[in-house]
PDB file of N, CA and C in Angstrom:
ATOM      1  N   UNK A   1     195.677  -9.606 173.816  1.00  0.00           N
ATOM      2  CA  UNK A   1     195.777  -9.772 175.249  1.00  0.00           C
ATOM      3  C   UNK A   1     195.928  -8.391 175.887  1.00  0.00           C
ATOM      4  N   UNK A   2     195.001  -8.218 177.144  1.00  0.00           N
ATOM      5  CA  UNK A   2     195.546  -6.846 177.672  1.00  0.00           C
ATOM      6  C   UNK A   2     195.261  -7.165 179.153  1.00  0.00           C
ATOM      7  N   UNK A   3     196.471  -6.740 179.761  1.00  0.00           N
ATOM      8  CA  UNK A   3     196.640  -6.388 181.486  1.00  0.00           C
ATOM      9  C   UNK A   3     195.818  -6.155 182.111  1.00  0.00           C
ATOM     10  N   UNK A   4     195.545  -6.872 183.364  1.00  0.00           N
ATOM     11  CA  UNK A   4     193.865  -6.069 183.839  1.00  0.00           C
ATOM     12  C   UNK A   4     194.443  -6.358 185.470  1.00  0.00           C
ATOM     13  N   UNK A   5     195.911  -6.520 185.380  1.00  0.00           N
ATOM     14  CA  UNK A   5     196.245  -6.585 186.815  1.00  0.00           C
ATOM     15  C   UNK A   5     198.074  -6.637 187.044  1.00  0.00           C
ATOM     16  N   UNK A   6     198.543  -5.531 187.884  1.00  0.00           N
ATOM     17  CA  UNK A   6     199.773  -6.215 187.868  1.00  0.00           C
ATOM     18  C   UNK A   6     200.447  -5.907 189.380  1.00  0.00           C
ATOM     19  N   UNK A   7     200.987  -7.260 190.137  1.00  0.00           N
ATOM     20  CA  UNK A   7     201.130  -7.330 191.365  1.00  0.00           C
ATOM     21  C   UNK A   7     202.445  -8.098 191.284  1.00  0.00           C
ATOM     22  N   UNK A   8     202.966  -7.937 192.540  1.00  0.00           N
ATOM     23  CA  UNK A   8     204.096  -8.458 193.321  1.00  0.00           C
ATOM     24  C   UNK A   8     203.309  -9.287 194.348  1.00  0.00           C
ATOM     25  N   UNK A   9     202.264  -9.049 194.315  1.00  0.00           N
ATOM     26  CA  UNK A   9     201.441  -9.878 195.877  1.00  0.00           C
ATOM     27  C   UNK A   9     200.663 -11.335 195.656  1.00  0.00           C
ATOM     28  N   UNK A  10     201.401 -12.206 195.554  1.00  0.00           N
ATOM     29  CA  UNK A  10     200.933 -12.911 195.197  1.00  0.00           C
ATOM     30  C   UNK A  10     199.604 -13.580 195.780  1.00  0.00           C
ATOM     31  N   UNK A  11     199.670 -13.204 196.807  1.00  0.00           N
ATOM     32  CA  UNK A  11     197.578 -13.888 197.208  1.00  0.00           C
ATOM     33  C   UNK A  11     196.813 -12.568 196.685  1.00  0.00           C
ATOM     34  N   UNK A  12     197.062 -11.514 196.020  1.00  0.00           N
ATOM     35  CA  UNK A  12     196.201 -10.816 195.100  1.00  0.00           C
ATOM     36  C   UNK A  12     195.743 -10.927 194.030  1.00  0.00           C
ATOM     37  N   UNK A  13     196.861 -11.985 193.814  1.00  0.00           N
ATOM     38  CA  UNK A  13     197.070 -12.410 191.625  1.00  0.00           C
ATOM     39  C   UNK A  13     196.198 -13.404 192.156  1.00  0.00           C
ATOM     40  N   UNK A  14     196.820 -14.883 192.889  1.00  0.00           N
ATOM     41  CA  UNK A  14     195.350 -15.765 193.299  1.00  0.00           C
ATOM     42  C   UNK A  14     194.068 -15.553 193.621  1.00  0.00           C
ATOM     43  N   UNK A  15     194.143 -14.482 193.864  1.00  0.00           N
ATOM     44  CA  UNK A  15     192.420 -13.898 194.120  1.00  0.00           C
ATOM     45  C   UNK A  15     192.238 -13.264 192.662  1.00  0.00           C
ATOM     46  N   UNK A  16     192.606 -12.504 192.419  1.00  0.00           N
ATOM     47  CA  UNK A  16     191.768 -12.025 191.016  1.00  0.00           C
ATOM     48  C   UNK A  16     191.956 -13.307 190.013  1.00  0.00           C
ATOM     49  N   UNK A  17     193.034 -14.218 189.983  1.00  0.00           N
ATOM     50  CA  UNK A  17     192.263 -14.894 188.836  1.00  0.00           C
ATOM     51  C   UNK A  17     191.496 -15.819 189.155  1.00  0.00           C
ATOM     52  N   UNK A  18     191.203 -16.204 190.454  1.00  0.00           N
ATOM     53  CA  UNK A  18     189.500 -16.714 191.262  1.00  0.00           C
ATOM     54  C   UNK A  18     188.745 -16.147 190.768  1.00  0.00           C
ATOM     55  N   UNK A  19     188.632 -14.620 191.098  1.00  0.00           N
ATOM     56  CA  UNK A  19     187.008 -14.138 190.534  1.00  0.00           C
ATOM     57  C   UNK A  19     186.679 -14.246 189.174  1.00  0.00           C
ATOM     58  N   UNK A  20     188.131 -14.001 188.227  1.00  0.00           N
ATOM     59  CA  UNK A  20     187.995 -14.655 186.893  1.00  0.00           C
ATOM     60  C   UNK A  20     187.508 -15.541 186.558  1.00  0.00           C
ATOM     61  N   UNK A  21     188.241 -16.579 187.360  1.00  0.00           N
ATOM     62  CA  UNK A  21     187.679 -18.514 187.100  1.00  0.00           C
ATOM     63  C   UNK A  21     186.235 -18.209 187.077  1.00  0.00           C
ATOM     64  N   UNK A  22     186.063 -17.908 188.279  1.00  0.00           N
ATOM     65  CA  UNK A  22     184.163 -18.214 188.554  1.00  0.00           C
ATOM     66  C   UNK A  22     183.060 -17.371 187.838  1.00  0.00           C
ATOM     67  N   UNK A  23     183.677 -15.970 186.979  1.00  0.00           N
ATOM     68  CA  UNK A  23     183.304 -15.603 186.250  1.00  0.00           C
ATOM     69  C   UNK A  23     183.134 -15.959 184.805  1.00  0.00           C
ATOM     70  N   UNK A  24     184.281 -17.485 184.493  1.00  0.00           N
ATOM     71  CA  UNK A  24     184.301 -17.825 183.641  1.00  0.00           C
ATOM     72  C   UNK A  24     184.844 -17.335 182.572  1.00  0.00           C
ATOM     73  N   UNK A  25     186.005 -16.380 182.847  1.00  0.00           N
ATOM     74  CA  UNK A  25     186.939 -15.499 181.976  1.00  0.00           C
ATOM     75  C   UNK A  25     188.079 -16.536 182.486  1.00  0.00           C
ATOM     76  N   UNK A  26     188.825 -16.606 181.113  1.00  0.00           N
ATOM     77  CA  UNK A  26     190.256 -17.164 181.092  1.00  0.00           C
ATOM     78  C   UNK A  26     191.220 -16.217 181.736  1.00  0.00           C
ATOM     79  N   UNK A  27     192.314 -16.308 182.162  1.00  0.00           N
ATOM     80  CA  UNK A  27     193.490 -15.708 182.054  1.00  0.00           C
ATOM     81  C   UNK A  27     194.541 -15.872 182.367  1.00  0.00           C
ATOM     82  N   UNK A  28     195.926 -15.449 181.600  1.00  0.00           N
ATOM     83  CA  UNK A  28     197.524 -15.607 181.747  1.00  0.00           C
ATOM     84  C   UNK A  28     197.856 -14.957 182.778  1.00  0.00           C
ATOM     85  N   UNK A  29     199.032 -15.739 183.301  1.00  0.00           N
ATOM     86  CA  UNK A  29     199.968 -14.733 184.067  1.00  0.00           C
ATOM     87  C   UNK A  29     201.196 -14.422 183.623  1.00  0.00           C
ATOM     88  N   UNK A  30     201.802 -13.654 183.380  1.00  0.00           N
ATOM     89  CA  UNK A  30     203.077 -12.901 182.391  1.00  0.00           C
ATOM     90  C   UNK A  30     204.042 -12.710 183.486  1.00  0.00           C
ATOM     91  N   UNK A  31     205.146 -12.761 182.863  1.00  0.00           N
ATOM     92  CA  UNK A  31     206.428 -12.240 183.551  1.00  0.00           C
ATOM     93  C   UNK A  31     206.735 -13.016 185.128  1.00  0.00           C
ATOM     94  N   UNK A  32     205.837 -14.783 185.285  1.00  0.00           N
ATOM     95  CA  UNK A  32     206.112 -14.937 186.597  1.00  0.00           C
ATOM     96  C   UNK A  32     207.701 -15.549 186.645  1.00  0.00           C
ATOM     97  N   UNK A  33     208.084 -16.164 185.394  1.00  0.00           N
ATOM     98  CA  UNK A  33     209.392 -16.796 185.353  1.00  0.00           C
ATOM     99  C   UNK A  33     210.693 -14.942 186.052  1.00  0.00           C
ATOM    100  N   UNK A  34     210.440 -14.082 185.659  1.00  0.00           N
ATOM    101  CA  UNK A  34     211.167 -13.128 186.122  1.00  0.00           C
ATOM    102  C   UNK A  34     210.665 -12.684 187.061  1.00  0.00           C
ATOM    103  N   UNK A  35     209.832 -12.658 187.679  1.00  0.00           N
ATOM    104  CA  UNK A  35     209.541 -12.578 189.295  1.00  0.00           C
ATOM    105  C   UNK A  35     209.805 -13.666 190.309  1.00  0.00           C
ATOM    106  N   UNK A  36     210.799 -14.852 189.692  1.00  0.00           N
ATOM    107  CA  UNK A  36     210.336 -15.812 190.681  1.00  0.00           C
ATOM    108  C   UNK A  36     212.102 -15.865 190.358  1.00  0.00           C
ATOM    109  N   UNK A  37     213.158 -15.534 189.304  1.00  0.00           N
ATOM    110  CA  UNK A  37     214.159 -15.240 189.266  1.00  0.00           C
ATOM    111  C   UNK A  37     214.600 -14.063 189.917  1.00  0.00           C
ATOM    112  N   UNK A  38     213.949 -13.516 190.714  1.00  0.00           N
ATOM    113  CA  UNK A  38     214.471 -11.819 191.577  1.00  0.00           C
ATOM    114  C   UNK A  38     214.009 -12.807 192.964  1.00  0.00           C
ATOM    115  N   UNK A  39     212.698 -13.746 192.900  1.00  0.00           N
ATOM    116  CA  UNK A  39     212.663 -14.063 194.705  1.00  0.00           C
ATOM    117  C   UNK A  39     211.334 -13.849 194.409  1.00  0.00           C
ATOM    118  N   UNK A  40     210.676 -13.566 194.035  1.00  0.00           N
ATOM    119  CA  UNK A  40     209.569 -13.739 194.013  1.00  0.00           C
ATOM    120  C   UNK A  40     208.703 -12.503 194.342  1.00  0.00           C
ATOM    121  N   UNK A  41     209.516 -11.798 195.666  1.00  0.00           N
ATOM    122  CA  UNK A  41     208.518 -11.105 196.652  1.00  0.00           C
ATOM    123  C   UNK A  41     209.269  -9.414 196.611  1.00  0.00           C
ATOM    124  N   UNK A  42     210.173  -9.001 195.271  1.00  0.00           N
ATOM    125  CA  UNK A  42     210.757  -7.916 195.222  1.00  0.00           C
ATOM    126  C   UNK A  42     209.202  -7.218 194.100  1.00  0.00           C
ATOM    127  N   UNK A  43     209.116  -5.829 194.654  1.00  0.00           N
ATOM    128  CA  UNK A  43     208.142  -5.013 194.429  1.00  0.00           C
ATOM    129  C   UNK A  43     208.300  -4.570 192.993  1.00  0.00           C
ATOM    130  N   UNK A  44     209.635  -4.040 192.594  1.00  0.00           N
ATOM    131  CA  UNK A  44     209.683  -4.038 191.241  1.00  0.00           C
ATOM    132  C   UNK A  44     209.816  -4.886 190.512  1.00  0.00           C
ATOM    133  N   UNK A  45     209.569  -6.090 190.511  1.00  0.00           N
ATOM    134  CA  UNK A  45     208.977  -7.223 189.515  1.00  0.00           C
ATOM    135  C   UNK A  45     208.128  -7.641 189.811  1.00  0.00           C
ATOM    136  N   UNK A  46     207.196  -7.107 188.974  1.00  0.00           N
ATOM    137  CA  UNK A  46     205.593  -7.476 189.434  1.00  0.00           C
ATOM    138  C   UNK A  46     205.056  -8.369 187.976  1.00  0.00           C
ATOM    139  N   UNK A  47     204.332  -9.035 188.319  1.00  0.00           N
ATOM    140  CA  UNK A  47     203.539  -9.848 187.748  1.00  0.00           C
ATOM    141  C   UNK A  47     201.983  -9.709 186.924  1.00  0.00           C
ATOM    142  N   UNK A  48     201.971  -9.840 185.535  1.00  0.00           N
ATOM    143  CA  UNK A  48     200.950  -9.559 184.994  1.00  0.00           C
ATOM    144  C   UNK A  48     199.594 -10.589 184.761  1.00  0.00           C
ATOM    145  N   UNK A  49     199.023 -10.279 185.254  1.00  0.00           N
ATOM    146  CA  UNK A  49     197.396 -11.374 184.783  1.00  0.00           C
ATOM    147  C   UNK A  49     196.598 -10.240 183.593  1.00  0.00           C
ATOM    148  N   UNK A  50     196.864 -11.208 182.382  1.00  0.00           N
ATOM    149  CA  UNK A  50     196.198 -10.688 181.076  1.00  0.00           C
ATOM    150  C   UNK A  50     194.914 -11.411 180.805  1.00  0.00           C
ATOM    151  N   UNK A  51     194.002 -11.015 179.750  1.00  0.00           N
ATOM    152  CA  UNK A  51     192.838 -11.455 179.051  1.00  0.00           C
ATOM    153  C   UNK A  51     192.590 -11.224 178.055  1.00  0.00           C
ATOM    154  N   UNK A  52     191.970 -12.366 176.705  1.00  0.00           N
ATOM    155  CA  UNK A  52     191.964 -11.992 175.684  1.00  0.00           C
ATOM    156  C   UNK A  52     191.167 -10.110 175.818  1.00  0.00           C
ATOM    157  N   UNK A  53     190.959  -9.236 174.587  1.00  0.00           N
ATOM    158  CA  UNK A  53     190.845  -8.382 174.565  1.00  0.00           C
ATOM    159  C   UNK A  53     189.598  -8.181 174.896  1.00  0.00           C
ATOM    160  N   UNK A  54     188.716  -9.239 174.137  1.00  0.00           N
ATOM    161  CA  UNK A  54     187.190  -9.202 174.046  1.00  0.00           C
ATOM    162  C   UNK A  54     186.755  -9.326 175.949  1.00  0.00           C
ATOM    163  N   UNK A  55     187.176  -9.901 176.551  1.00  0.00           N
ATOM    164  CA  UNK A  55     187.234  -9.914 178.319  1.00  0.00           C
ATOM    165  C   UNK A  55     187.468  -8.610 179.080  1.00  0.00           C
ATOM    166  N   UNK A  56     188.640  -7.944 178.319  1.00  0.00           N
ATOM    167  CA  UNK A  56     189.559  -6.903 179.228  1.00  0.00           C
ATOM    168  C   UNK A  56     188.431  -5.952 180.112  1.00  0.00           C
ATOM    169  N   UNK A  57     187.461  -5.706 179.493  1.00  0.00           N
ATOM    170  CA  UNK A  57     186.715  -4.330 180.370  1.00  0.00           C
ATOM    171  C   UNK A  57     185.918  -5.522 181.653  1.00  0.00           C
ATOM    172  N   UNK A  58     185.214  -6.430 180.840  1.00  0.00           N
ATOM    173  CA  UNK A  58     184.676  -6.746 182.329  1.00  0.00           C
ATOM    174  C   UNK A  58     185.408  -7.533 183.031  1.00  0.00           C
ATOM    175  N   UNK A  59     186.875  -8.134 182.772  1.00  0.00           N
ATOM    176  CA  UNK A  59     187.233  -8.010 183.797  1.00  0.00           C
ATOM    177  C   UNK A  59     188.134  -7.416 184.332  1.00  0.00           C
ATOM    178  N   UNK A  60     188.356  -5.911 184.186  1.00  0.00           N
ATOM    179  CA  UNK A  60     189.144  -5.471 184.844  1.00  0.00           C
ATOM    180  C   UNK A  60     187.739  -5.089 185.982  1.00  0.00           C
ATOM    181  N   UNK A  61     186.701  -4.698 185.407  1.00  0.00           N
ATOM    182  CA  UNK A  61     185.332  -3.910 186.495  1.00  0.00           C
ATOM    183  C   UNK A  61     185.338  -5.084 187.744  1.00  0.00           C
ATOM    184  N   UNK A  62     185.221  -6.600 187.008  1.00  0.00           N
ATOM    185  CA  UNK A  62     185.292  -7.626 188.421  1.00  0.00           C
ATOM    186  C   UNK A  62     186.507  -7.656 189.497  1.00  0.00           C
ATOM    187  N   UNK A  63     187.626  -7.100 189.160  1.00  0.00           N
ATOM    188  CA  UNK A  63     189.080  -7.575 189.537  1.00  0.00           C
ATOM    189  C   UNK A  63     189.101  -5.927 190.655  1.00  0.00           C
ATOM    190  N   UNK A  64     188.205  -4.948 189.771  1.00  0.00           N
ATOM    191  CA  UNK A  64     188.626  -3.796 191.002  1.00  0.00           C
ATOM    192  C   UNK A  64     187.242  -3.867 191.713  1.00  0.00           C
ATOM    193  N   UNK A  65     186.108  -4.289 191.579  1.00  0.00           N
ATOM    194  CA  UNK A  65     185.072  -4.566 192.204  1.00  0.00           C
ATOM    195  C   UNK A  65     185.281  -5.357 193.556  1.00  0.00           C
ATOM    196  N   UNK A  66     185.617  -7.048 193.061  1.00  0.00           N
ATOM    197  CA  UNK A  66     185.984  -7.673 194.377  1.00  0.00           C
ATOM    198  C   UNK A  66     187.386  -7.266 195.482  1.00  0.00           C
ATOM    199  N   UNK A  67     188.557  -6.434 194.082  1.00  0.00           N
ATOM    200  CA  UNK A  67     189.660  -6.029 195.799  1.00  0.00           C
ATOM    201  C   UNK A  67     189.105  -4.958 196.313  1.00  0.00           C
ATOM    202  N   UNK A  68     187.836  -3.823 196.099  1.00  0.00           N
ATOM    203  CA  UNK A  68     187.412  -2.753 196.829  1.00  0.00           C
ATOM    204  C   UNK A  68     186.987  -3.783 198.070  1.00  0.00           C
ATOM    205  N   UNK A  69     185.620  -4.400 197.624  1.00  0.00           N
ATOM    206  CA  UNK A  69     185.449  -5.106 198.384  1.00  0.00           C
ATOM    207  C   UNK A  69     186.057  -6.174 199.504  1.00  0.00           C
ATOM    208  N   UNK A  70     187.365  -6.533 199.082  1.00  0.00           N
ATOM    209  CA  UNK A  70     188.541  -6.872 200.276  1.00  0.00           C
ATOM    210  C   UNK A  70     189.300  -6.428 201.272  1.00  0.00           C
ATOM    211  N   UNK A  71     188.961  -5.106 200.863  1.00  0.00           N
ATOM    212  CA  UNK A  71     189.641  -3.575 201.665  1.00  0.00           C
ATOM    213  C   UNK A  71     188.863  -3.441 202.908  1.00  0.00           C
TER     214      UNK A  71
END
């Protein structure tokens, strides 16, 4: 498994693992039980969306592709 995203923002994590879904890449979200024990919305507990390994490059390229494109 490797990290291809890690946020406190949560309509960022819902959006990247959208473009995932529809890309048809799986992926976890890590550490939400301790982000949701601080409140959810504190900056230093941020939240990980992982992918098996064989995924990690394309989708980290989709995940910074579509938030450029959100900017």
């Amino acid at each position: 498994m490797k990290d291809v995203l890690k946020t406190a923002d949560p309509v960022k994590l819902s959006f990247a693992r959208s473009v995932l879904s529809d890309a048809g890449i799986e992926s976890f979200v890590l550490d939400e039980g301790m982000a949701s024990m601080y409140g959810g919305g504190i900056e230093f507990v941020k939240k990980r969306l992982s992918v098996i390994d064989e995924e990690a490059d394309r989708a980290q390229r989709l995940i910074d592709e579509a938030l450029a494109e959100s900017e």
